[in-house]
N, C-alpha and C. Protein backbone atom coordinates (compact mmCIF):
# COMPACT_ATOMS: atom_id res chain seq x y z
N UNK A 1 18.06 33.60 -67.16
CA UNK A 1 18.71 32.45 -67.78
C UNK A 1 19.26 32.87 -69.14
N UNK A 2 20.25 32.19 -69.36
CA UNK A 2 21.35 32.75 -70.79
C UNK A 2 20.50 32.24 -72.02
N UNK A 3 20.44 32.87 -73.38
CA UNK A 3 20.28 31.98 -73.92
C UNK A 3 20.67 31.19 -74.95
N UNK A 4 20.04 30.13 -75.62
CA UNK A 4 20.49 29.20 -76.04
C UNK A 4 21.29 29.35 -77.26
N UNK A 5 22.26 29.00 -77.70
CA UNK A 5 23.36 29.31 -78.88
C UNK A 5 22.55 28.53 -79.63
N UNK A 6 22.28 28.94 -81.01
CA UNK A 6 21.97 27.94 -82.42
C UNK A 6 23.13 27.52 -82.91
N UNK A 7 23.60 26.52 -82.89
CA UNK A 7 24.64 25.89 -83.22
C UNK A 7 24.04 25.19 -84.71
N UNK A 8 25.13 24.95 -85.76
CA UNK A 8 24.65 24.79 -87.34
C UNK A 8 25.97 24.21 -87.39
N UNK A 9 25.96 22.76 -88.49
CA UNK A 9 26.85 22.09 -88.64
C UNK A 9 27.61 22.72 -89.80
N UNK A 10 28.91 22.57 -90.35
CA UNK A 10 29.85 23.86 -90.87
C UNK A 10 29.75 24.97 -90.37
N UNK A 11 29.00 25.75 -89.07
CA UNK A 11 30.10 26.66 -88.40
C UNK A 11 31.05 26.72 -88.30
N UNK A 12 31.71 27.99 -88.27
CA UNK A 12 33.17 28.21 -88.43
C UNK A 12 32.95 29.33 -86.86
N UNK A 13 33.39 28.88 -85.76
CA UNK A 13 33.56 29.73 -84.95
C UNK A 13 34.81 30.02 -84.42
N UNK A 14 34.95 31.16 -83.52
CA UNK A 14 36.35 31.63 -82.80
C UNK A 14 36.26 31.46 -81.59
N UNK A 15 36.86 30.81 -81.15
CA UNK A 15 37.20 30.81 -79.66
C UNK A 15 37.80 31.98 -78.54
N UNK A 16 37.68 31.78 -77.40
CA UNK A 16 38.81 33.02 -76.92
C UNK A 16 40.15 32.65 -76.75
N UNK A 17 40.63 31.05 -76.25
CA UNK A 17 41.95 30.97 -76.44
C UNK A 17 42.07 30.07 -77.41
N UNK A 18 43.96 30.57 -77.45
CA UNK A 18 43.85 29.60 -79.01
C UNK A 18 44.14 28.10 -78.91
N UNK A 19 44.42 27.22 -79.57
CA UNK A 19 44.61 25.84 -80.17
C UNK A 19 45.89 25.99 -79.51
N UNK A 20 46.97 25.10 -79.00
CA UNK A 20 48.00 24.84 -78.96
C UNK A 20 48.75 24.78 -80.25
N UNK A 21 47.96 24.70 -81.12
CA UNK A 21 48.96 24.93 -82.72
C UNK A 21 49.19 26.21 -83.23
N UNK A 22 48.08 27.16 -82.27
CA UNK A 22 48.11 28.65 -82.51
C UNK A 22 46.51 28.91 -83.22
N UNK A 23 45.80 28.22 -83.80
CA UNK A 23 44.89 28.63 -84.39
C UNK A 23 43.61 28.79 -83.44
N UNK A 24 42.89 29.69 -83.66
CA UNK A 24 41.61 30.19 -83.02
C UNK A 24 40.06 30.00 -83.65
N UNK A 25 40.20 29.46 -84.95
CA UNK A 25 39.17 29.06 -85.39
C UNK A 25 38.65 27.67 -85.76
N UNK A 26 37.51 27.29 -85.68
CA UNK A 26 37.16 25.84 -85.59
C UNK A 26 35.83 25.62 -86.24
N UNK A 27 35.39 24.97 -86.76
CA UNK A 27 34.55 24.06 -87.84
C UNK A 27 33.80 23.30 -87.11
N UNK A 28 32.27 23.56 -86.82
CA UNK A 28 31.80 22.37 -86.21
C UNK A 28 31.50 21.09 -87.48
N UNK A 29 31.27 20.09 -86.95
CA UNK A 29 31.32 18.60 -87.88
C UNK A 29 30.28 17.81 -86.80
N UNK A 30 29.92 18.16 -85.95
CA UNK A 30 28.84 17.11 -85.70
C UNK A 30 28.28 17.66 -84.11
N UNK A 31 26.41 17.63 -84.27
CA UNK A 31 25.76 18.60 -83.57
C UNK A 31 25.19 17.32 -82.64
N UNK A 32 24.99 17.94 -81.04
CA UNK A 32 24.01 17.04 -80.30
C UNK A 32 24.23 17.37 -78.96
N UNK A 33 24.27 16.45 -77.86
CA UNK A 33 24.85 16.49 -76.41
C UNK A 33 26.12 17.28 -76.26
N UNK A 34 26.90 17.00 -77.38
CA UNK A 34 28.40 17.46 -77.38
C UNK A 34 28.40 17.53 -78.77
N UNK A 35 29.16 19.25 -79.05
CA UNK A 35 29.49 19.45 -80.47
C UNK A 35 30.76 19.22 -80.35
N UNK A 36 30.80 18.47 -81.95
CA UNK A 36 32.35 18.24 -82.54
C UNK A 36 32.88 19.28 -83.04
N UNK A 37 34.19 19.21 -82.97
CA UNK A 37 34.86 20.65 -84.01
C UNK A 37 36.06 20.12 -84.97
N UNK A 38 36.40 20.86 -85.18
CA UNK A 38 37.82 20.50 -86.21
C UNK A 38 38.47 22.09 -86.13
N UNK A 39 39.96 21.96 -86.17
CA UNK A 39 40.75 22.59 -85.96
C UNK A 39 40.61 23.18 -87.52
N UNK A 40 40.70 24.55 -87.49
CA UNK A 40 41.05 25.07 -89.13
C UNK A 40 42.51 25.19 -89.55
N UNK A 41 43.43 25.06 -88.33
CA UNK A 41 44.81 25.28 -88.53
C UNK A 41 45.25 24.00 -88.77
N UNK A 42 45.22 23.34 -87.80
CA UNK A 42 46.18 21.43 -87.87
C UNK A 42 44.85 21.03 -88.20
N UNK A 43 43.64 20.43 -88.18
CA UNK A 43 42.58 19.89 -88.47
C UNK A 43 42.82 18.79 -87.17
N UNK A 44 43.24 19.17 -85.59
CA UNK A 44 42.50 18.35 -85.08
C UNK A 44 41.33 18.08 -84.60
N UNK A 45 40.90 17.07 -84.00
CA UNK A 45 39.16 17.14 -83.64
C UNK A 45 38.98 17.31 -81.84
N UNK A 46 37.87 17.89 -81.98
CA UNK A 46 37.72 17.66 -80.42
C UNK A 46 36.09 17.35 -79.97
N UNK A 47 35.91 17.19 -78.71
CA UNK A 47 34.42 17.25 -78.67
C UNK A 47 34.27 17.91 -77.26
N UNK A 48 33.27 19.03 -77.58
CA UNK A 48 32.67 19.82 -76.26
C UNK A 48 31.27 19.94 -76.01
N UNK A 49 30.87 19.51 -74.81
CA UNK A 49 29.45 20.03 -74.26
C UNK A 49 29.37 21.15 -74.74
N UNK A 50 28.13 21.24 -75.21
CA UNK A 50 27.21 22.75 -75.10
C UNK A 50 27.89 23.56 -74.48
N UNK A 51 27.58 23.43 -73.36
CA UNK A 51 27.25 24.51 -71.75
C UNK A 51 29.22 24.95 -72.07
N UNK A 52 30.10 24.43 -72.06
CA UNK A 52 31.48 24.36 -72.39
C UNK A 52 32.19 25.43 -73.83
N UNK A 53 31.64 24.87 -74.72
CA UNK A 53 31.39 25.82 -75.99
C UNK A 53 31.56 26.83 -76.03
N UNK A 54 29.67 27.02 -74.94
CA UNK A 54 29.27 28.41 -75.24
C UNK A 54 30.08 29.34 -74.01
N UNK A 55 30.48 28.72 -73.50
CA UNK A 55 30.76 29.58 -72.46
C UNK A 55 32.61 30.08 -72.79
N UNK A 56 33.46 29.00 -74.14
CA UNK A 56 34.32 29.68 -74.91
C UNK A 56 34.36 30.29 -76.01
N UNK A 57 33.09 30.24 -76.66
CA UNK A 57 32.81 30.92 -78.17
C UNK A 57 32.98 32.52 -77.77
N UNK A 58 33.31 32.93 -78.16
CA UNK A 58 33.68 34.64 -79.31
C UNK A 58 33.49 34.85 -79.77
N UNK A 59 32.86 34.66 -81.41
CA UNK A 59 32.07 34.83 -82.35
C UNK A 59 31.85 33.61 -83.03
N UNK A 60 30.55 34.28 -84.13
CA UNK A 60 30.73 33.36 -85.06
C UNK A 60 31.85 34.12 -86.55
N UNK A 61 32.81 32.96 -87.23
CA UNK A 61 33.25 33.93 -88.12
C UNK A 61 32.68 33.78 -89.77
N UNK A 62 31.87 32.59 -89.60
CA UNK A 62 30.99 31.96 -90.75
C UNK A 62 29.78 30.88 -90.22
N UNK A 63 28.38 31.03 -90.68
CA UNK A 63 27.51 30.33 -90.69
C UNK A 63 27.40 29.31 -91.63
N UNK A 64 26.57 28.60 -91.27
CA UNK A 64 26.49 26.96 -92.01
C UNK A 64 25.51 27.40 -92.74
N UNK A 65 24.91 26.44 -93.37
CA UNK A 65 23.62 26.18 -93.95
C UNK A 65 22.69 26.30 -93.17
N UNK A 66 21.19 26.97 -93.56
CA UNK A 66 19.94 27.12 -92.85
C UNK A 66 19.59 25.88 -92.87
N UNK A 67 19.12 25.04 -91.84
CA UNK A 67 18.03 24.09 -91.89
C UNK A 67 17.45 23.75 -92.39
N UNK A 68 16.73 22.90 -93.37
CA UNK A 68 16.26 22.49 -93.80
C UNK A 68 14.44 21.89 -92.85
N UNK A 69 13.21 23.01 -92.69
CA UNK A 69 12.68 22.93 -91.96
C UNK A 69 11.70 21.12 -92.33
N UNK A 70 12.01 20.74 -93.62
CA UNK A 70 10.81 19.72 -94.04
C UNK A 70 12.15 18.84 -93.06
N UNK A 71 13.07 18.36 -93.20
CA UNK A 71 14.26 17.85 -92.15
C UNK A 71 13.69 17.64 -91.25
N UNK A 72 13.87 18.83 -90.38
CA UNK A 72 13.71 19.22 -89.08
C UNK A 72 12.59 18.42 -88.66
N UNK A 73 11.62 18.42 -89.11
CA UNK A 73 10.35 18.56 -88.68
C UNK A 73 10.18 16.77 -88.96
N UNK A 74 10.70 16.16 -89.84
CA UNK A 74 10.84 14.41 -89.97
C UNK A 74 11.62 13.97 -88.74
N UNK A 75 12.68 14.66 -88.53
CA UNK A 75 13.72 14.21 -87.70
C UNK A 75 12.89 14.33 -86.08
N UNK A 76 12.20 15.38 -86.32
CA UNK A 76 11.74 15.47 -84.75
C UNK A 76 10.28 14.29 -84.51
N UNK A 77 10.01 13.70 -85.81
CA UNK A 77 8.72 12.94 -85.24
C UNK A 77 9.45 11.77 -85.57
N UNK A 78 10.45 10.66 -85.79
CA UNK A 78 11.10 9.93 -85.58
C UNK A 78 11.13 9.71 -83.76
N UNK A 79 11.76 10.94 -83.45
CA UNK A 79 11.88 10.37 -81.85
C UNK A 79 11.10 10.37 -80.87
């Protein structure tokens, strides 16, 4: 089994094909079932499943911020 991509909100990743505007890199903006992105060229938005993503990501070309584990760890006993 593949494994799981850590996805981090302000990623800046590359895709393998490009944007119809020409640009290849994208900004995530919002993490869950389906990550959001933003275009770095036109700034449009899109939203992709996981499984979808990962299976077009190419690199990463910038990381976000580390986690915040006291976060993490509130957020997970909430649900």
């Amino acid at each position: 089994m593949a494994e799981i991509v850590d996805f981090r909100m302000e990623d800046v990743v590359r895709l393998r094909k490009p944007h119809p505007c020409g640009g290849y890199e994208w900004q995530v903006v919002r993490l869950g079932a389906d990550v959001g992105l933003k275009c770095n060229t036109c700034g449009h938005r899109v939203m992709l499943d996981r499984r979808t993503l990962e299976k077009r990501l190419k690199t990463f070309v910038s990381r976000g911020p580390e986690p915040d584990p006291e976060q993490v760890r509130i957020a997970l006993e909430r649900d």
